[in-house]
Protein backbone atom coordinates (compact mmCIF):
# COMPACT_ATOMS: atom_id res chain seq x y z
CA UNK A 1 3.13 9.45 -14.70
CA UNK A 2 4.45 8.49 -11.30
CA UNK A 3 3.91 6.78 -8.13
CA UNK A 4 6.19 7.38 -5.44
CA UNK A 5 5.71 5.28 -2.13
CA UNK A 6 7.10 6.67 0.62
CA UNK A 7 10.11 5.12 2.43
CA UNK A 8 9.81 2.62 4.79
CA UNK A 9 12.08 1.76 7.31
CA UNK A 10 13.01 -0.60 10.25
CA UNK A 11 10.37 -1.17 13.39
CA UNK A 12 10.29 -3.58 16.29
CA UNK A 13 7.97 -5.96 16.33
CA UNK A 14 4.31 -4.36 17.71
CA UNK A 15 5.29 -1.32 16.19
CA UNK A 16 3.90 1.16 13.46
CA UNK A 17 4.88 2.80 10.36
CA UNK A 18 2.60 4.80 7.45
CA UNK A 19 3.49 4.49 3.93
CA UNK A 20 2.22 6.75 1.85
CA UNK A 21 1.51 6.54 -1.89
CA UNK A 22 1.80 9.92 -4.11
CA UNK A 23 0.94 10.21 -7.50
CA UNK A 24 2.23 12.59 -10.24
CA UNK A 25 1.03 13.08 -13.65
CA UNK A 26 -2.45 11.30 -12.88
CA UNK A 27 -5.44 12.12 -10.75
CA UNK A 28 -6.15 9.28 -8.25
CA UNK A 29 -9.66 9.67 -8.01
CA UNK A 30 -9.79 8.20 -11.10
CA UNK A 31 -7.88 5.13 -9.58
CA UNK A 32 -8.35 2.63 -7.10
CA UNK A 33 -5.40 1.82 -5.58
CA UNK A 34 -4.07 -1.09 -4.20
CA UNK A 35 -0.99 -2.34 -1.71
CA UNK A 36 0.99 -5.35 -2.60
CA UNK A 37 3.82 -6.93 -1.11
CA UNK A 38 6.61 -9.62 -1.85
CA UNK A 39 8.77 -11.00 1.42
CA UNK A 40 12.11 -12.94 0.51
CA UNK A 41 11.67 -15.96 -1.62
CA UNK A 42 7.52 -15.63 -1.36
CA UNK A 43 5.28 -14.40 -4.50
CA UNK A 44 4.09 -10.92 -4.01
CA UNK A 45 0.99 -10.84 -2.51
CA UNK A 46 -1.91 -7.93 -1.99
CA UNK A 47 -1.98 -6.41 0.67
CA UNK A 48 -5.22 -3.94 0.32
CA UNK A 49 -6.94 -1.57 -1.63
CA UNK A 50 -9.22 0.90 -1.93
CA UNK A 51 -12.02 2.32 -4.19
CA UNK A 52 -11.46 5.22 -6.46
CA UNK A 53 -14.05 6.96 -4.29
CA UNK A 54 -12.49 5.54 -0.91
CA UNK A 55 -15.88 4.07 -0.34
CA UNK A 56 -14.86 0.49 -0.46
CA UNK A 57 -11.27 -1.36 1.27
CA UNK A 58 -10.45 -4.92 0.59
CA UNK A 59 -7.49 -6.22 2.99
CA UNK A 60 -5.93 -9.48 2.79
CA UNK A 61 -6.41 -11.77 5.93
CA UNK A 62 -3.29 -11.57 8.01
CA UNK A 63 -3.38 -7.82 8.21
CA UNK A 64 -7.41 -6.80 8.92
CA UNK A 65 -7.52 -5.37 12.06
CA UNK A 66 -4.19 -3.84 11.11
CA UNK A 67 -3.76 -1.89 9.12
CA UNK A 68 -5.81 0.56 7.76
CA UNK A 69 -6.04 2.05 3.66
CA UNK A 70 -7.34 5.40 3.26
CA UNK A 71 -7.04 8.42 0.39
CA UNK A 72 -6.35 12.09 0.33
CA UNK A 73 -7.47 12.67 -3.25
CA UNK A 74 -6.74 16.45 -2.62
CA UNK A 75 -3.17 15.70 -2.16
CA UNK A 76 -3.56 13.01 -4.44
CA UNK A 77 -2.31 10.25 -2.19
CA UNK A 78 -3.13 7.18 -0.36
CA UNK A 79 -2.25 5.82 2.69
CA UNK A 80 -1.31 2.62 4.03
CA UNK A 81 -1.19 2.47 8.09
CA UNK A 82 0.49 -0.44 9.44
CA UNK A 83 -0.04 -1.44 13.50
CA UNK A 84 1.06 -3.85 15.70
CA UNK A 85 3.53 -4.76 12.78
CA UNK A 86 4.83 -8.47 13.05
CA UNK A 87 8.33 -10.49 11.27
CA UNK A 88 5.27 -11.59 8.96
CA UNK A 89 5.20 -8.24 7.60
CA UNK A 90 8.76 -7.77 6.48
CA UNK A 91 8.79 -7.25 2.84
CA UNK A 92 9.15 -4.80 0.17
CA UNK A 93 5.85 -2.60 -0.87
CA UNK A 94 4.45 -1.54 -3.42
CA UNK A 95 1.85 0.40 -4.32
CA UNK A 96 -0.59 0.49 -7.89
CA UNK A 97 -3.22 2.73 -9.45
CA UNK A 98 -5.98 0.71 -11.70
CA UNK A 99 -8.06 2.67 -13.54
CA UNK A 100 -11.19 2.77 -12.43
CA UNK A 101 -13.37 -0.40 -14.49
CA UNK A 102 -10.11 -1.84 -15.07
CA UNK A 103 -9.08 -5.37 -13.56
CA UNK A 104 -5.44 -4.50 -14.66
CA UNK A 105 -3.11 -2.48 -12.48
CA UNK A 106 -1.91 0.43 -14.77
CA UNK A 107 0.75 1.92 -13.17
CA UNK A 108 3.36 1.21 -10.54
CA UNK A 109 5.62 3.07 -7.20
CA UNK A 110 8.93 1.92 -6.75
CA UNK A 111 9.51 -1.13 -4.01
CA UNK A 112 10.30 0.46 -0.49
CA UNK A 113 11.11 -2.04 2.11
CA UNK A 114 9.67 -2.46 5.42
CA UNK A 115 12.06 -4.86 8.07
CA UNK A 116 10.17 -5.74 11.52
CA UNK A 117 12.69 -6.88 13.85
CA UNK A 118 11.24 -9.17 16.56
């Protein structure tokens, strides 16, 4: 079982960048999956998330209006779009599958970082 988020990359300040969450060895529609992220010397934090069905999206405060969480369960990904990006933003991301019931997050992607310069 794998999650692979997409790379990230450098921006300037009000720009935009997609990350993208793939799974292997799992269906995602049996997940919801979440965002999280963790800036230098802060506690990671989450970000957003999204139903197993895609019917419901949580996002934390300082990024509604933002960015935006949506699924492709055919391609068995989910998507994190990230406007009018800010230094605030700058940290690594990750993404997680829970299990749908579950309060746990089961499984993990790799950290891909995401630098805003202002």
């Amino acid at each position: 079982v794998q999650l692979q988020a997409s790379e990230g990359g450098l921006v300037q300040a009000g720009g935009l960048l997609r990350l993208s969450c793939a799974a292997s060895g799992l269906t995602l529609d049996d997940y919801a999956i979440g965002w999280f992220r963790q800036a230098p010397g802060k506690e990671r934090e989450g970000v957003s998330c999204i139903s197993s069905s895609g019917g419901t999206t949580h996002y934390t405060r300082s990024v509604k209006g933002r960015f935006t969480i949506s699924r492709d369960n055919a391609k068995n990904m989910v998507l994190l779009q990230m406007n009018g990006l800010t230094s605030e933003d700058t940290a690594v991301y990750y993404c997680g599958a829970k299990r749908r019931g579950e309060h746990e997050y089961e499984y993990w992607g790799q950290g891909t970082l995401v630098t805003v310069s202002s």
